[in-house]
C-alpha atoms as a PDB file:
ATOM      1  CA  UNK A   1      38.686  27.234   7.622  1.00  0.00           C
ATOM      2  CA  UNK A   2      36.904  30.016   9.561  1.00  0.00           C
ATOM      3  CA  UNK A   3      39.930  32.356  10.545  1.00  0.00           C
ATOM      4  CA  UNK A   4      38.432  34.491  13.682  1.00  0.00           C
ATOM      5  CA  UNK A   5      39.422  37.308  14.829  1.00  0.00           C
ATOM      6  CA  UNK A   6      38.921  39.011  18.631  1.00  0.00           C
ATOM      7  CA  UNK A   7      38.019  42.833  18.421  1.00  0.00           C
ATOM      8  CA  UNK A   8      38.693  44.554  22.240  1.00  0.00           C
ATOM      9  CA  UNK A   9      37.494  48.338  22.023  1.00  0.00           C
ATOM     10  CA  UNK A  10      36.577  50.994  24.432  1.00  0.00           C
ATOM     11  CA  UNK A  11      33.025  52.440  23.490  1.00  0.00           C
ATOM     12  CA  UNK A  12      30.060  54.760  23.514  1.00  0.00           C
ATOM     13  CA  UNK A  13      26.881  53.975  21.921  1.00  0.00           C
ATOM     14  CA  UNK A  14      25.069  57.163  21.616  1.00  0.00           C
ATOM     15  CA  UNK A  15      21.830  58.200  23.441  1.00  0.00           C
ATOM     16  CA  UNK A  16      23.231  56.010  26.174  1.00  0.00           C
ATOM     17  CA  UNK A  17      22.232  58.480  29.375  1.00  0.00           C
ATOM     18  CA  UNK A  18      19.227  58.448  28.416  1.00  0.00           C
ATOM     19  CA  UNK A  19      18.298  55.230  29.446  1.00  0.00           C
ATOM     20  CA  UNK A  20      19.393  55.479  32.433  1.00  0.00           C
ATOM     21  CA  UNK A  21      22.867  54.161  32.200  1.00  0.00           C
ATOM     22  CA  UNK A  22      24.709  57.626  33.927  1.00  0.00           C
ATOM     23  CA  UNK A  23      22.252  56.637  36.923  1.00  0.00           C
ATOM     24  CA  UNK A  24      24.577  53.635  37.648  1.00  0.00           C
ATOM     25  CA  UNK A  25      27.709  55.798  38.688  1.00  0.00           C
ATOM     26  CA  UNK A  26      26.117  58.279  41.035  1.00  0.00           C
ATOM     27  CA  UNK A  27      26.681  55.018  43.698  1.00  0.00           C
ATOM     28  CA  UNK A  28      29.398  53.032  41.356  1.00  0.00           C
ATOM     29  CA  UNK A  29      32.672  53.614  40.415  1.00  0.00           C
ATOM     30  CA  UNK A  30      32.559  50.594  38.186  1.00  0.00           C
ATOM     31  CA  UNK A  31      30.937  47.432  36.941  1.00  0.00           C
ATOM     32  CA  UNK A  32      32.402  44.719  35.370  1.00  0.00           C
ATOM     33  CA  UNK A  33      30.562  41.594  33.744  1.00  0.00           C
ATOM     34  CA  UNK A  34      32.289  38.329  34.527  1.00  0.00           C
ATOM     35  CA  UNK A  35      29.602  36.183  32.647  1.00  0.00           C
ATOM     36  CA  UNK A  36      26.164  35.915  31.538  1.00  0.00           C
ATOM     37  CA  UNK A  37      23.804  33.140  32.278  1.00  0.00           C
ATOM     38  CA  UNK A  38      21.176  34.378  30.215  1.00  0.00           C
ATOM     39  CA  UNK A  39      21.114  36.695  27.252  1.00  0.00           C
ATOM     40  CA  UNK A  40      18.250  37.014  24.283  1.00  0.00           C
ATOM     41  CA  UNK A  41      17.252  40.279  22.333  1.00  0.00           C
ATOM     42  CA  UNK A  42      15.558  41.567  24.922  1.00  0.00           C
ATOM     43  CA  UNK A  43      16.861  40.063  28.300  1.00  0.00           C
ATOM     44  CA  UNK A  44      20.112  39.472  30.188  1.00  0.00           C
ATOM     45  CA  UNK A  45      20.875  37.558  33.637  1.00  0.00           C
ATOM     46  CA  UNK A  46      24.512  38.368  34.619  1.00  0.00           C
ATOM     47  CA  UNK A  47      26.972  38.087  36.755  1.00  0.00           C
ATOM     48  CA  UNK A  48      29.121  41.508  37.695  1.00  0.00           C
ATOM     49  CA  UNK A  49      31.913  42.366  39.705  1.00  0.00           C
ATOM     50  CA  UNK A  50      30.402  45.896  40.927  1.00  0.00           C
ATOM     51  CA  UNK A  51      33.015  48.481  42.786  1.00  0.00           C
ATOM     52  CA  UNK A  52      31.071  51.281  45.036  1.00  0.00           C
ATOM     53  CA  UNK A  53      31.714  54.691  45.748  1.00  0.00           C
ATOM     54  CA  UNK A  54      30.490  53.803  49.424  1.00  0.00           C
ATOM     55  CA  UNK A  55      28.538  50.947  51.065  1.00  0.00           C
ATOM     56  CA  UNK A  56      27.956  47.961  49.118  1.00  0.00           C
ATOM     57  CA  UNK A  57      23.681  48.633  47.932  1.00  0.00           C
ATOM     58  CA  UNK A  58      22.510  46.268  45.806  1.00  0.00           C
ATOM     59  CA  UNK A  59      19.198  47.479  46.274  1.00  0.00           C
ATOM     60  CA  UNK A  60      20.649  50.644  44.728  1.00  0.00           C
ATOM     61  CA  UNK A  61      21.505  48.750  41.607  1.00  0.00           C
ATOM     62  CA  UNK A  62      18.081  47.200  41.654  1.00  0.00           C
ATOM     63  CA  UNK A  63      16.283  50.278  41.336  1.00  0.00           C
ATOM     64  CA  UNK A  64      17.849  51.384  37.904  1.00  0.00           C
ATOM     65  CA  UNK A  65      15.770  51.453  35.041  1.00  0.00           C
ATOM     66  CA  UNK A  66      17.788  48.805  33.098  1.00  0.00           C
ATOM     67  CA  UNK A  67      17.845  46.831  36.077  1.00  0.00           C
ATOM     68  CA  UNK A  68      14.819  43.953  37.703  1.00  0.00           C
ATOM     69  CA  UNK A  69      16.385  42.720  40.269  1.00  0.00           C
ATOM     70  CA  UNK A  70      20.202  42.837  41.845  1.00  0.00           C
ATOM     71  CA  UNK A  71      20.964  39.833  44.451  1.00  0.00           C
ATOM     72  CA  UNK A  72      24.151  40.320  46.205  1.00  0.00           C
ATOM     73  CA  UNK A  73      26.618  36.773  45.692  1.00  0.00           C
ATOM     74  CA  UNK A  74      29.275  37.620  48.020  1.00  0.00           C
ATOM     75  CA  UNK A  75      30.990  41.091  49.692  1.00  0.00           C
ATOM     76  CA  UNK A  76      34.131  42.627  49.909  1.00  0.00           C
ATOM     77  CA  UNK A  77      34.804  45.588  51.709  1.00  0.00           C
ATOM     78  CA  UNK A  78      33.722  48.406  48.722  1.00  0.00           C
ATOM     79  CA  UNK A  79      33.106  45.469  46.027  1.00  0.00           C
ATOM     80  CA  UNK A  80      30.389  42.852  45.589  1.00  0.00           C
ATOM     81  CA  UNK A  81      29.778  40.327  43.421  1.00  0.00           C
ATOM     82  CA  UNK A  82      25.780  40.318  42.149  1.00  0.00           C
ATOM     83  CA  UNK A  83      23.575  38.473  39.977  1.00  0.00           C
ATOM     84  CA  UNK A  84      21.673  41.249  37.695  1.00  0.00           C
ATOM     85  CA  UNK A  85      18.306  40.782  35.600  1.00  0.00           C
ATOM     86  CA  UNK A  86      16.831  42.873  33.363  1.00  0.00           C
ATOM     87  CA  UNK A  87      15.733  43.773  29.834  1.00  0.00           C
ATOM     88  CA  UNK A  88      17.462  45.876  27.060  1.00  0.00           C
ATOM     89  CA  UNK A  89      15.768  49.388  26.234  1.00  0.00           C
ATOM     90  CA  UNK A  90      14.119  50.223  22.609  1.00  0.00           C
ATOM     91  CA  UNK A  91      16.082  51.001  20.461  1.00  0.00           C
ATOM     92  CA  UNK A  92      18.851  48.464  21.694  1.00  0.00           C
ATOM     93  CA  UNK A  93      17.069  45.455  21.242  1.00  0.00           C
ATOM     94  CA  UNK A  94      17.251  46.068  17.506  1.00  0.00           C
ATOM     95  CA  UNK A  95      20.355  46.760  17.789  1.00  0.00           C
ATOM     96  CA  UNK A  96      21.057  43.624  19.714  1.00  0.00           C
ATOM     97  CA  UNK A  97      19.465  41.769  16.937  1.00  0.00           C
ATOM     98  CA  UNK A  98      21.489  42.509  14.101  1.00  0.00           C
ATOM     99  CA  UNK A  99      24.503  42.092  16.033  1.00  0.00           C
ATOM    100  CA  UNK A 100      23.934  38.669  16.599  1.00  0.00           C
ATOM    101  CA  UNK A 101      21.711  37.910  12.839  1.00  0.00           C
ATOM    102  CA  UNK A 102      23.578  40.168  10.764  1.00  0.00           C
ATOM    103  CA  UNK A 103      26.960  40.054  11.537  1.00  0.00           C
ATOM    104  CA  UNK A 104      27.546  36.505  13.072  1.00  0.00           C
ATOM    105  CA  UNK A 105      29.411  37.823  15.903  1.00  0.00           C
ATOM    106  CA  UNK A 106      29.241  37.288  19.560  1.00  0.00           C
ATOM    107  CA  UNK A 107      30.141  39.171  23.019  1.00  0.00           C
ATOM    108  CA  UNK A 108      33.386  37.600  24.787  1.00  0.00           C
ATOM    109  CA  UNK A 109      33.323  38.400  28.426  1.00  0.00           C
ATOM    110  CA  UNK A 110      34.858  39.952  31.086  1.00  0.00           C
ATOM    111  CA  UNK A 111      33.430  43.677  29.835  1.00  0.00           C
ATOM    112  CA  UNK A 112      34.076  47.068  32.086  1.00  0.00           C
ATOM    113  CA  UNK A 113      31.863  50.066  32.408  1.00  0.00           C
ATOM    114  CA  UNK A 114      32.630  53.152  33.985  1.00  0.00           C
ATOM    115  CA  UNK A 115      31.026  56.655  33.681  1.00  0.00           C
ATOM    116  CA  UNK A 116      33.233  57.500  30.638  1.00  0.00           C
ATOM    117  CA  UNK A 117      34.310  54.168  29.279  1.00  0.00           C
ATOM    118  CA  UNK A 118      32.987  50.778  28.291  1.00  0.00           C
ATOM    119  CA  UNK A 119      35.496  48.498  27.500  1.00  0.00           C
ATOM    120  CA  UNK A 120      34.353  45.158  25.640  1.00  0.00           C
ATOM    121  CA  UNK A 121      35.355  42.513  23.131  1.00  0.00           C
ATOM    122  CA  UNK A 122      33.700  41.198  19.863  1.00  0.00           C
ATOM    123  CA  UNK A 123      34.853  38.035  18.597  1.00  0.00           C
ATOM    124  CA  UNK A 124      34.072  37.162  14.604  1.00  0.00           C
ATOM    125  CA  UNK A 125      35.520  37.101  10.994  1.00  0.00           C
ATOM    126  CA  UNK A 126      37.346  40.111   9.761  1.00  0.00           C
ATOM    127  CA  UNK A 127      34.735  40.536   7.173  1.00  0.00           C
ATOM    128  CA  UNK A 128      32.260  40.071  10.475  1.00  0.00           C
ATOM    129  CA  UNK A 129      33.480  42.747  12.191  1.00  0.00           C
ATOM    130  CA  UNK A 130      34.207  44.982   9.755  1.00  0.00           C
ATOM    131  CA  UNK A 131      30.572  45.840   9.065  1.00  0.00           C
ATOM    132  CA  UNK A 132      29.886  45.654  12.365  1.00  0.00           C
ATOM    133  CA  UNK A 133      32.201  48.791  12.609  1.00  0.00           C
ATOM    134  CA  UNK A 134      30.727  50.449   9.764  1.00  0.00           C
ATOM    135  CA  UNK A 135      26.827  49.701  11.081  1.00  0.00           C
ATOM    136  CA  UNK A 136      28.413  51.170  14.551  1.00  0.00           C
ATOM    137  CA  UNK A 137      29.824  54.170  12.933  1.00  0.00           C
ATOM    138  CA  UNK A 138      26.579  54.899  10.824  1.00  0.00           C
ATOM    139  CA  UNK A 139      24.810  54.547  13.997  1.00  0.00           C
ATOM    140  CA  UNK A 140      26.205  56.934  15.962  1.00  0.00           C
ATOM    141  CA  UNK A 141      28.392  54.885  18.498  1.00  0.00           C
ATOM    142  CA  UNK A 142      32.194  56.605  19.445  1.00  0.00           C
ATOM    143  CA  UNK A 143      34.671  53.976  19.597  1.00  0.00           C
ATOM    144  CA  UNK A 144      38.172  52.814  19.775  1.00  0.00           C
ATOM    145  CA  UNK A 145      40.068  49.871  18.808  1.00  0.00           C
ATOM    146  CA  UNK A 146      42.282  48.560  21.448  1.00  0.00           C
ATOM    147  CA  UNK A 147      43.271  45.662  19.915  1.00  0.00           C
ATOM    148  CA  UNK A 148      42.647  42.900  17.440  1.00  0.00           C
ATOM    149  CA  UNK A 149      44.174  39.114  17.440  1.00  0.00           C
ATOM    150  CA  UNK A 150      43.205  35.740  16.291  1.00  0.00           C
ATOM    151  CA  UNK A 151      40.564  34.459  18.889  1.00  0.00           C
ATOM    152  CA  UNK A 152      42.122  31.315  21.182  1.00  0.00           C
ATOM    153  CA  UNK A 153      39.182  29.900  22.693  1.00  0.00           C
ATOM    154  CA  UNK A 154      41.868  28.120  25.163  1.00  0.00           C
ATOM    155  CA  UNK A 155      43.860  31.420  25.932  1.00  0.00           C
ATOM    156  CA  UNK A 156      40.442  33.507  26.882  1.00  0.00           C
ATOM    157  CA  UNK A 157      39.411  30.862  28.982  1.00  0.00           C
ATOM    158  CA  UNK A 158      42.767  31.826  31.324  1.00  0.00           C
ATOM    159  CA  UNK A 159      40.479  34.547  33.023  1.00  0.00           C
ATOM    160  CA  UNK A 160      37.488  32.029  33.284  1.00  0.00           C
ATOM    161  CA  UNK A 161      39.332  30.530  36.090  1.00  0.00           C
ATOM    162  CA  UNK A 162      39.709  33.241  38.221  1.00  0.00           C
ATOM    163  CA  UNK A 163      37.953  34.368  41.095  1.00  0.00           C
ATOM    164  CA  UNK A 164      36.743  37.866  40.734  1.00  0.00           C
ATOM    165  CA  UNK A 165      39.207  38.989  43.496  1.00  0.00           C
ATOM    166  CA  UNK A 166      42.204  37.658  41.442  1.00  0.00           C
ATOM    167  CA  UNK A 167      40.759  39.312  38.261  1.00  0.00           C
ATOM    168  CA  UNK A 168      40.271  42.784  39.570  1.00  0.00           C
ATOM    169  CA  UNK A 169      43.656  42.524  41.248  1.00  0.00           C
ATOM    170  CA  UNK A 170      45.730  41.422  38.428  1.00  0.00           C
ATOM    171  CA  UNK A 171      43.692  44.208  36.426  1.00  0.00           C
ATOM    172  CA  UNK A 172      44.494  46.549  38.126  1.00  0.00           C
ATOM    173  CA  UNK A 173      48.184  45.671  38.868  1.00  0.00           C
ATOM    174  CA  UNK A 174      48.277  45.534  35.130  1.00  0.00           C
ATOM    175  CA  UNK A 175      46.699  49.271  35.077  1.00  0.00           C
ATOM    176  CA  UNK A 176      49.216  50.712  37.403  1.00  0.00           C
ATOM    177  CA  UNK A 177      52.439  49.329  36.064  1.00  0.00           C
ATOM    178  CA  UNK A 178      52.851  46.806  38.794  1.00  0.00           C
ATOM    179  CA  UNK A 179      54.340  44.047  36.126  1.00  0.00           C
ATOM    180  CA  UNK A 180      56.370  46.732  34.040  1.00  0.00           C
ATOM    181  CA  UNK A 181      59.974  47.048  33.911  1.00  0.00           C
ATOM    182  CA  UNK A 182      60.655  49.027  35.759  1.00  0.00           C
ATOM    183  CA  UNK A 183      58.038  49.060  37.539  1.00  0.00           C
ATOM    184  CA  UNK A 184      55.703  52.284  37.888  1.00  0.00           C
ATOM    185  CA  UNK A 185      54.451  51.309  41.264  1.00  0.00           C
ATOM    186  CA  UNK A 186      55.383  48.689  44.219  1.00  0.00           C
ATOM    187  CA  UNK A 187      53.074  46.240  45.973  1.00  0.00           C
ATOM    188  CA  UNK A 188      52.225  48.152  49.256  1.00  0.00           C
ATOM    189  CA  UNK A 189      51.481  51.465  47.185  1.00  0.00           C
ATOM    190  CA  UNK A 190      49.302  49.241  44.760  1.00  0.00           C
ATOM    191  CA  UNK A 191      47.552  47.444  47.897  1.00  0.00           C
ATOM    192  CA  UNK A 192      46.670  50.868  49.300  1.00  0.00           C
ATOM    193  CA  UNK A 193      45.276  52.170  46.421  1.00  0.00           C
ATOM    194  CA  UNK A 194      43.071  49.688  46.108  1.00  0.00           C
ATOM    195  CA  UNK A 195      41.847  49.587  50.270  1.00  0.00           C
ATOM    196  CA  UNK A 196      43.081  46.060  50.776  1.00  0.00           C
ATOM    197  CA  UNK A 197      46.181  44.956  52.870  1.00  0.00           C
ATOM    198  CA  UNK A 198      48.990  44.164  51.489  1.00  0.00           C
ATOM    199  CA  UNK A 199      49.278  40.236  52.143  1.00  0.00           C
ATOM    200  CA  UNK A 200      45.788  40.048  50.900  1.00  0.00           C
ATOM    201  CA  UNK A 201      47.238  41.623  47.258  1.00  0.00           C
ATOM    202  CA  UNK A 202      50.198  39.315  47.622  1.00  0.00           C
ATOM    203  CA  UNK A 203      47.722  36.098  47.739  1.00  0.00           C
ATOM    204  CA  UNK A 204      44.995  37.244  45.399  1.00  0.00           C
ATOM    205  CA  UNK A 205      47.960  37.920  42.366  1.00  0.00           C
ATOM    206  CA  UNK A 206      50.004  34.863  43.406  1.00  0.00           C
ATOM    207  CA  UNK A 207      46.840  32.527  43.081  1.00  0.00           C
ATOM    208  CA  UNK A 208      45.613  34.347  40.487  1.00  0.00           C
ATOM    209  CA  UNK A 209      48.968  33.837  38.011  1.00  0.00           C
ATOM    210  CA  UNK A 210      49.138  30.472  39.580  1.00  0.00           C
ATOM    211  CA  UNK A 211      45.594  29.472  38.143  1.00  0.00           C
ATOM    212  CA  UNK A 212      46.448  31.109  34.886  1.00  0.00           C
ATOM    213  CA  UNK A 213      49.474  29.200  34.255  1.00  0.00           C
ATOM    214  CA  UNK A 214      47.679  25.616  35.353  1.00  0.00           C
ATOM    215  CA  UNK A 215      45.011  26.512  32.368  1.00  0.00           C
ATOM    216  CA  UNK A 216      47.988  27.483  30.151  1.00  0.00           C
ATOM    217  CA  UNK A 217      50.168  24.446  30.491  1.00  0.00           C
ATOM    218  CA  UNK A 218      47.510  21.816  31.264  1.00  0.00           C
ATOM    219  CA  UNK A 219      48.031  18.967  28.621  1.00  0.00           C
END
């Protein structure tokens, strides 16, 4: 029986600026990929949650050089939700390749990406994603484990049912210490960190645990 395993890791691959990707934050504070509808060795179509430093641009994000085309989904005061195309850089697409070839393992979204951090998961056998470490390491790429866990298709799927408004505020009210106890910060301080109102945090985490614990409990 195939015993899988689910890798989440903050990381760096190296040579990374280079392509372009510090471009991205000059106008972003952060992206993060809900899904993909399309992925091969050498394209992607996704869908990202993207938070700006200012005005909402997608035509900002469409002129990076990783970046086709960015068509804006929906808007939220600093935070839209876009549908991205493009095609992987030389020498990623090799890279890309063995991933998928060599080491059997695939990408399990949501992912993050600031300036400083990119913060993914890898799901596959130990043995898997073991050498997928070492090939990383030999490489070049910085990274740290977060955590690692038998993969439960059912239990990732919690966070496929949420909208990306009750995703980035249950994030973030993870972040802050909202749920610890004690906890580290109260509604109305989290609310105004985040530029939203405070009945509008309220309803986004309160829908957002509610659809989590229908996809948890559902016979």
């Amino acid at each position: 029986m195939m015993d899988l395993r689910i890798l989440r890791m903050n990381y760096n691959p190296p040579n990374i600026q280079e392509i372009g990707y510090g471009e991205m934050f000059e106008g972003i504070h952060e992206v993060t990929i809900l899904t993909s509808l399309m992925q091969t060795f050498e394209r992607f179509i996704l869908i990202c949650d993207v938070r700006w430093k200012g005005d909402p641009d997608p035509d900002f994000m469409g002129s990076l050089r990783l970046v086709e085309s960015a068509e804006e989904i929906s808007r939220d005061r600093d935070r839209s939700l876009v549908m991205v195309s493009g095609q992987f850089p030389d020498p990623y697409r090799t890279v890309i390749r063995e991933f998928f070839e060599t080491f059997n393992c695939f990408l399990e979204f949501p992912a993050s990406f600031t300036r400083d951090t990119m913060t993914g998961s890898i799901v596959g056998t130990r043995e898997n994603l073991n050498m997928f470490l070492e090939f990383a390491s030999t490489w070049g790429a910085k990274y740290k484990i977060l955590s690692i866990k038998r993969y439960e298709p059912r239990m990732e799927s919690l966070l496929a049912g949420l909208t990306p408004k009750q995703y980035s505020s249950l994030r973030t009210a993870v972040r802050e210490g909202y749920f610890d106890i004690p906890r580290r910060i109260d509604s109305r301080e989290l609310a105004k960190s985040m530029g939203i109102t405070h009945t509008t945090l309220l309803e986004h985490l309160k829908k957002g645990q509610k659809n989590i614990f229908r996809t948890l409990f559902r016979e």
